[in-house]
PDB file of N, CA and C in Angstrom:
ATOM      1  N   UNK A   1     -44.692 166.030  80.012  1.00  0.00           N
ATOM      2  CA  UNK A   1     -43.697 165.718  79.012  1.00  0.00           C
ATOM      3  C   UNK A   1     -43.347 164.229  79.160  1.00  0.00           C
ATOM      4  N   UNK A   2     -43.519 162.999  77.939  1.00  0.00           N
ATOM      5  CA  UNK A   2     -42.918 162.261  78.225  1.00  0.00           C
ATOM      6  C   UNK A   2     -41.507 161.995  78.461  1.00  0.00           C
ATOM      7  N   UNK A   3     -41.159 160.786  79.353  1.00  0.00           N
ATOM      8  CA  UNK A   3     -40.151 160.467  80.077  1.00  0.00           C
ATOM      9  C   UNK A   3     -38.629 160.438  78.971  1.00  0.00           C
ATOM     10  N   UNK A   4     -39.294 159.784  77.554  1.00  0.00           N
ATOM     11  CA  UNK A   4     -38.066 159.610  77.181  1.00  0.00           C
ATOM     12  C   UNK A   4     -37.394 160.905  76.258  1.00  0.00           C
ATOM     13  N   UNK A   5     -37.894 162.386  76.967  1.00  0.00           N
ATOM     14  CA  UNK A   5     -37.785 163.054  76.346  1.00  0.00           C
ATOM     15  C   UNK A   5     -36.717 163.996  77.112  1.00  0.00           C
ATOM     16  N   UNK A   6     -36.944 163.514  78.624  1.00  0.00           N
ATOM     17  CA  UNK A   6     -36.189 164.108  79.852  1.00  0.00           C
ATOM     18  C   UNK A   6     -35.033 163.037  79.888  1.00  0.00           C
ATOM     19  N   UNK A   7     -33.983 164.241  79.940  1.00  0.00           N
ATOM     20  CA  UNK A   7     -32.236 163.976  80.386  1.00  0.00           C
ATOM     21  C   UNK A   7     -31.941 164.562  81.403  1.00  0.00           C
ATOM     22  N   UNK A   8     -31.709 163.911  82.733  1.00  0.00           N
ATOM     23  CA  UNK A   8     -31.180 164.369  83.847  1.00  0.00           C
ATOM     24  C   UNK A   8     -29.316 164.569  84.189  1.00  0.00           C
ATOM     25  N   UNK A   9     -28.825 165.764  84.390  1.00  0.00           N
ATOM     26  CA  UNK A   9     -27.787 166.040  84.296  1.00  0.00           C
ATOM     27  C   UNK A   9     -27.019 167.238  85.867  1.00  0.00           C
ATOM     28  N   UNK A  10     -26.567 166.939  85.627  1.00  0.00           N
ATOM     29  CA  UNK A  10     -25.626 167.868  86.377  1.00  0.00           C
ATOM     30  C   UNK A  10     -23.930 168.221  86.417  1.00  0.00           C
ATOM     31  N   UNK A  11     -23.195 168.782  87.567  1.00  0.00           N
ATOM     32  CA  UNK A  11     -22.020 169.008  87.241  1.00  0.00           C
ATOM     33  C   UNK A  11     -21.295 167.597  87.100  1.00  0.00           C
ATOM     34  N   UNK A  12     -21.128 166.411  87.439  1.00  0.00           N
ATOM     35  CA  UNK A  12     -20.298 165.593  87.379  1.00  0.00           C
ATOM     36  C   UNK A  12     -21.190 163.733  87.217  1.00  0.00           C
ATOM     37  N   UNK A  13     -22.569 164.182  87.059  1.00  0.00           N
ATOM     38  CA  UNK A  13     -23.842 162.941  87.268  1.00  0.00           C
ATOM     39  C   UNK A  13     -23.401 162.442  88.469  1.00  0.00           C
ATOM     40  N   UNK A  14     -23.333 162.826  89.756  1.00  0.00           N
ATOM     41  CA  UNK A  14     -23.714 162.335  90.915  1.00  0.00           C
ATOM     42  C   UNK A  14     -25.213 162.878  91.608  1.00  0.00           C
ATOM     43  N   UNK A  15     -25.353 163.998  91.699  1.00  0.00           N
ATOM     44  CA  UNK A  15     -26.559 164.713  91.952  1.00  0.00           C
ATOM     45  C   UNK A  15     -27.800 164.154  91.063  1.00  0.00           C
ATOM     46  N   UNK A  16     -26.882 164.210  90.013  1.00  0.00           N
ATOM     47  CA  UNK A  16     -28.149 163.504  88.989  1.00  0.00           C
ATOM     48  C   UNK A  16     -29.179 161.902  89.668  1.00  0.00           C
ATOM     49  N   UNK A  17     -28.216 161.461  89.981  1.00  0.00           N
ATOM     50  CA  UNK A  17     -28.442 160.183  90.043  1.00  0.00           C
ATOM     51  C   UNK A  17     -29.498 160.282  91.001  1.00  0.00           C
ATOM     52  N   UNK A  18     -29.604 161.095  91.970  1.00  0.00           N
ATOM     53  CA  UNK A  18     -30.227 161.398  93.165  1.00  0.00           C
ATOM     54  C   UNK A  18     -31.534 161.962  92.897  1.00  0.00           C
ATOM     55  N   UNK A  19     -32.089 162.485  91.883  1.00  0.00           N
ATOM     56  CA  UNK A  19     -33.103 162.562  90.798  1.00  0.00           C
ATOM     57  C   UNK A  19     -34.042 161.673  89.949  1.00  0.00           C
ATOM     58  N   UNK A  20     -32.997 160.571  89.846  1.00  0.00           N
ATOM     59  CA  UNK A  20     -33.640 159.631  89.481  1.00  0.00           C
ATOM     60  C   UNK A  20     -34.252 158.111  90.317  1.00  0.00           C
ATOM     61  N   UNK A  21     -33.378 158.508  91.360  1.00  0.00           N
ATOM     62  CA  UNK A  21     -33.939 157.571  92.220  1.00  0.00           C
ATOM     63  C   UNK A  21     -34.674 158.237  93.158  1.00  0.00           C
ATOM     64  N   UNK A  22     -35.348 159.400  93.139  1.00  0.00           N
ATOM     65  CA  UNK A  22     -36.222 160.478  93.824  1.00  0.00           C
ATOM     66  C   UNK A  22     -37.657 160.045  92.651  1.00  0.00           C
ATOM     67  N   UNK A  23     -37.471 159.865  91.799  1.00  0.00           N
ATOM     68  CA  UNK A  23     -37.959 159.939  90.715  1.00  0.00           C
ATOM     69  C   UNK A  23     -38.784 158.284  90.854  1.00  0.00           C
ATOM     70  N   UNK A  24     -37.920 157.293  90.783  1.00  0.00           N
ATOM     71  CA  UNK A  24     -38.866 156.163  91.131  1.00  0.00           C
ATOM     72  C   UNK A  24     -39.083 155.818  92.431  1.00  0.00           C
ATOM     73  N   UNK A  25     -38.649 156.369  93.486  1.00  0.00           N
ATOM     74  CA  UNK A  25     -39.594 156.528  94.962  1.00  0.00           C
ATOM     75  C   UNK A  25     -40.994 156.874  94.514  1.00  0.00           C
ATOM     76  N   UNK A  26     -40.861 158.151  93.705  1.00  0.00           N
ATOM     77  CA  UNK A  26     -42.218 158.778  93.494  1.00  0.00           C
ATOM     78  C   UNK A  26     -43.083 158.131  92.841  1.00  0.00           C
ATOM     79  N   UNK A  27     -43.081 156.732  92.015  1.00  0.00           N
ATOM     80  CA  UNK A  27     -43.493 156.075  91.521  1.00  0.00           C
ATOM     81  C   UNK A  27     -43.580 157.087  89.785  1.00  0.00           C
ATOM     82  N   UNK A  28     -42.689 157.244  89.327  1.00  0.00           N
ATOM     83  CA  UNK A  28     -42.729 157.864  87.757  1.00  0.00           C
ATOM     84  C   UNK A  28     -41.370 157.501  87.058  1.00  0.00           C
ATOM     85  N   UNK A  29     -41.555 157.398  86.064  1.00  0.00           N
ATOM     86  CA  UNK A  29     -40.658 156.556  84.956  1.00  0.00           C
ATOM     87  C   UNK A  29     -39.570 157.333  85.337  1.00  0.00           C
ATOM     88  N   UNK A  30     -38.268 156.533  85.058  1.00  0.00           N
ATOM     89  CA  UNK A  30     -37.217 157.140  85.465  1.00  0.00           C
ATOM     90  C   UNK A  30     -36.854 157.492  84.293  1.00  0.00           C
ATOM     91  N   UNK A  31     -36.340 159.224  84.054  1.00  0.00           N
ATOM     92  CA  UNK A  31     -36.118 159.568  82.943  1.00  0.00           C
ATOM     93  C   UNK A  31     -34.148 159.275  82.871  1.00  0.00           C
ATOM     94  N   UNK A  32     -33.739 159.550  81.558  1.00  0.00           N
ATOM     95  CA  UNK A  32     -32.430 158.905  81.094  1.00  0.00           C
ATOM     96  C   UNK A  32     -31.285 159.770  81.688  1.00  0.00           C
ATOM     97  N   UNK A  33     -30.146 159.464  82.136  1.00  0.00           N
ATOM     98  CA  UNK A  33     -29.567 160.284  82.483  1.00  0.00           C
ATOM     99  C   UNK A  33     -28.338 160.578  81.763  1.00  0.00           C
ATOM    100  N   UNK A  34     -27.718 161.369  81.504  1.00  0.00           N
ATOM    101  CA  UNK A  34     -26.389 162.250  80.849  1.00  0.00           C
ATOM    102  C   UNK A  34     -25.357 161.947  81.814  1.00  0.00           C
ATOM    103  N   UNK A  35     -24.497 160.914  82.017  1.00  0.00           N
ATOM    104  CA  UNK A  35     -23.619 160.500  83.186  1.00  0.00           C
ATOM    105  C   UNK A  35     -22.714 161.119  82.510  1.00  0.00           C
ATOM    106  N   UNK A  36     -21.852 161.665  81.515  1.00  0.00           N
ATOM    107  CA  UNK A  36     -20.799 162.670  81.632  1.00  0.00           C
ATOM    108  C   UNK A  36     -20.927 163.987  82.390  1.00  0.00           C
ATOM    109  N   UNK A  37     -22.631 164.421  82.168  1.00  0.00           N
ATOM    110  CA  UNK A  37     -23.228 165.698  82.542  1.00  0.00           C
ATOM    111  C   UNK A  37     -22.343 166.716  82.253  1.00  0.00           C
ATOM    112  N   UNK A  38     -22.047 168.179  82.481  1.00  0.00           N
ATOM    113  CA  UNK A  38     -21.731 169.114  82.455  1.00  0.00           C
ATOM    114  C   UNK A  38     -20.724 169.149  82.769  1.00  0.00           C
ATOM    115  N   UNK A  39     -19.453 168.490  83.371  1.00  0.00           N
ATOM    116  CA  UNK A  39     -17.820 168.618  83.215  1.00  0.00           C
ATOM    117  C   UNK A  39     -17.980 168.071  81.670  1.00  0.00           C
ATOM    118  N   UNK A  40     -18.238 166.990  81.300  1.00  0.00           N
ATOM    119  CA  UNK A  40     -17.953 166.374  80.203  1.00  0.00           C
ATOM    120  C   UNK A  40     -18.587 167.402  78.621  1.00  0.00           C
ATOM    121  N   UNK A  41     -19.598 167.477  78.650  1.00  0.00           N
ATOM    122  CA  UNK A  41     -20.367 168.225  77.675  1.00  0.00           C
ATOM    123  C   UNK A  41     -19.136 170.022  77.840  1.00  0.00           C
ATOM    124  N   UNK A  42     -18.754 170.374  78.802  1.00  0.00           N
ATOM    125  CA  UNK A  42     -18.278 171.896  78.542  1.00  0.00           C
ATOM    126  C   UNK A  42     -16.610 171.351  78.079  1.00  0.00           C
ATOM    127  N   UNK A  43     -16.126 170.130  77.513  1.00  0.00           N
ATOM    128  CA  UNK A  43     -14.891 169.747  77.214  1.00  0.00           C
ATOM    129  C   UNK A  43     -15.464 169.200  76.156  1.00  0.00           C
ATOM    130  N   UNK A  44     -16.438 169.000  75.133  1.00  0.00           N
ATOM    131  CA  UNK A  44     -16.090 168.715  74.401  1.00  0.00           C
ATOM    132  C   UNK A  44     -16.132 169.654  72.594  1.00  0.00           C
ATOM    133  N   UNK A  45     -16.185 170.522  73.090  1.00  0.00           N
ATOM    134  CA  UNK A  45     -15.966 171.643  72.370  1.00  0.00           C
ATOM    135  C   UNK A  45     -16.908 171.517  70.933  1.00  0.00           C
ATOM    136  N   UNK A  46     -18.065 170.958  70.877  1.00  0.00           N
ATOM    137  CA  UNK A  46     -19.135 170.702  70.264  1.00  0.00           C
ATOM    138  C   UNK A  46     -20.572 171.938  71.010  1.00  0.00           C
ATOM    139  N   UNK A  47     -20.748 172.453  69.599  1.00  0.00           N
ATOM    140  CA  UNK A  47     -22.041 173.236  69.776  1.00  0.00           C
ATOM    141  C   UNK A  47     -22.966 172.970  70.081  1.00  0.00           C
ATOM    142  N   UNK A  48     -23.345 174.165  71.297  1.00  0.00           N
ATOM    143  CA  UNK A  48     -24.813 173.743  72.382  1.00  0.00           C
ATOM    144  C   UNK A  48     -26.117 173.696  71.195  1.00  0.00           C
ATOM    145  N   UNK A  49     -26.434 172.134  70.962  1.00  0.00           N
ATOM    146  CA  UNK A  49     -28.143 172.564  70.070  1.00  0.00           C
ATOM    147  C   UNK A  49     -29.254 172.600  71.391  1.00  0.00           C
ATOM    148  N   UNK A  50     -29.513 173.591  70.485  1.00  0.00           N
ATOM    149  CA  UNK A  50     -31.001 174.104  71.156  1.00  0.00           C
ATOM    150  C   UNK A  50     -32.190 174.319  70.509  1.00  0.00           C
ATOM    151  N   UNK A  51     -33.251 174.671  70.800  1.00  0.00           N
ATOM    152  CA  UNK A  51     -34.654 174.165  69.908  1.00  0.00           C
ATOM    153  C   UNK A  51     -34.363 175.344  68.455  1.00  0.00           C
ATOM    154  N   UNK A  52     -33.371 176.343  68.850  1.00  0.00           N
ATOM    155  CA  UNK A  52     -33.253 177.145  67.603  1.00  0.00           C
ATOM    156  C   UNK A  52     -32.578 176.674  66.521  1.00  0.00           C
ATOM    157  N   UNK A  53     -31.507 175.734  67.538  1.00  0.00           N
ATOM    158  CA  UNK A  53     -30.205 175.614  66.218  1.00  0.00           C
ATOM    159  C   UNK A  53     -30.651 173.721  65.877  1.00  0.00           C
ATOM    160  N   UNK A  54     -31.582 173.430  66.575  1.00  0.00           N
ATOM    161  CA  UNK A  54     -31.986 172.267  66.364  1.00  0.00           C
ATOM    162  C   UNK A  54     -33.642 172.260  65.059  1.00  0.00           C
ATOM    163  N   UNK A  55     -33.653 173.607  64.734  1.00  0.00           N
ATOM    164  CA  UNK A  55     -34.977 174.153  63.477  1.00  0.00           C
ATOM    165  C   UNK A  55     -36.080 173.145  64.540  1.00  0.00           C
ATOM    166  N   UNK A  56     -36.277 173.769  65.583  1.00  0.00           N
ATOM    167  CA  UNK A  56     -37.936 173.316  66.292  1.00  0.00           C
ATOM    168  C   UNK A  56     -38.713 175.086  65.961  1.00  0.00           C
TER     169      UNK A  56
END
């Protein structure tokens, strides 16, 4: 899958971050990260799209 297709996330983007710099150790594009991550996204009371509700 290309890189700019991957969003790295977690509960608060600290863990995240730890992913992405795992990520260019490994020598592979560092994919983008979601720094509100998952506290932020479950407050903002906007509907989860997904490949259904997104017509993929």
């Amino acid at each position: 899958m290309p890189t700019d297709r991957i969003i790295v996330h977690c509960g608060s983007g600290v863990t995240a971050c730890h992913l992405l710099l795992a990520a260019d150790y490994a020598g592979l594009d560092i994919p983008k990260l979601y720094v509100g991550s998952w506290s932020e996204w479950s407050r903002n009371n906007k509907e989860m799209v997904t490949a259904d509700t997104a017509g993929h």
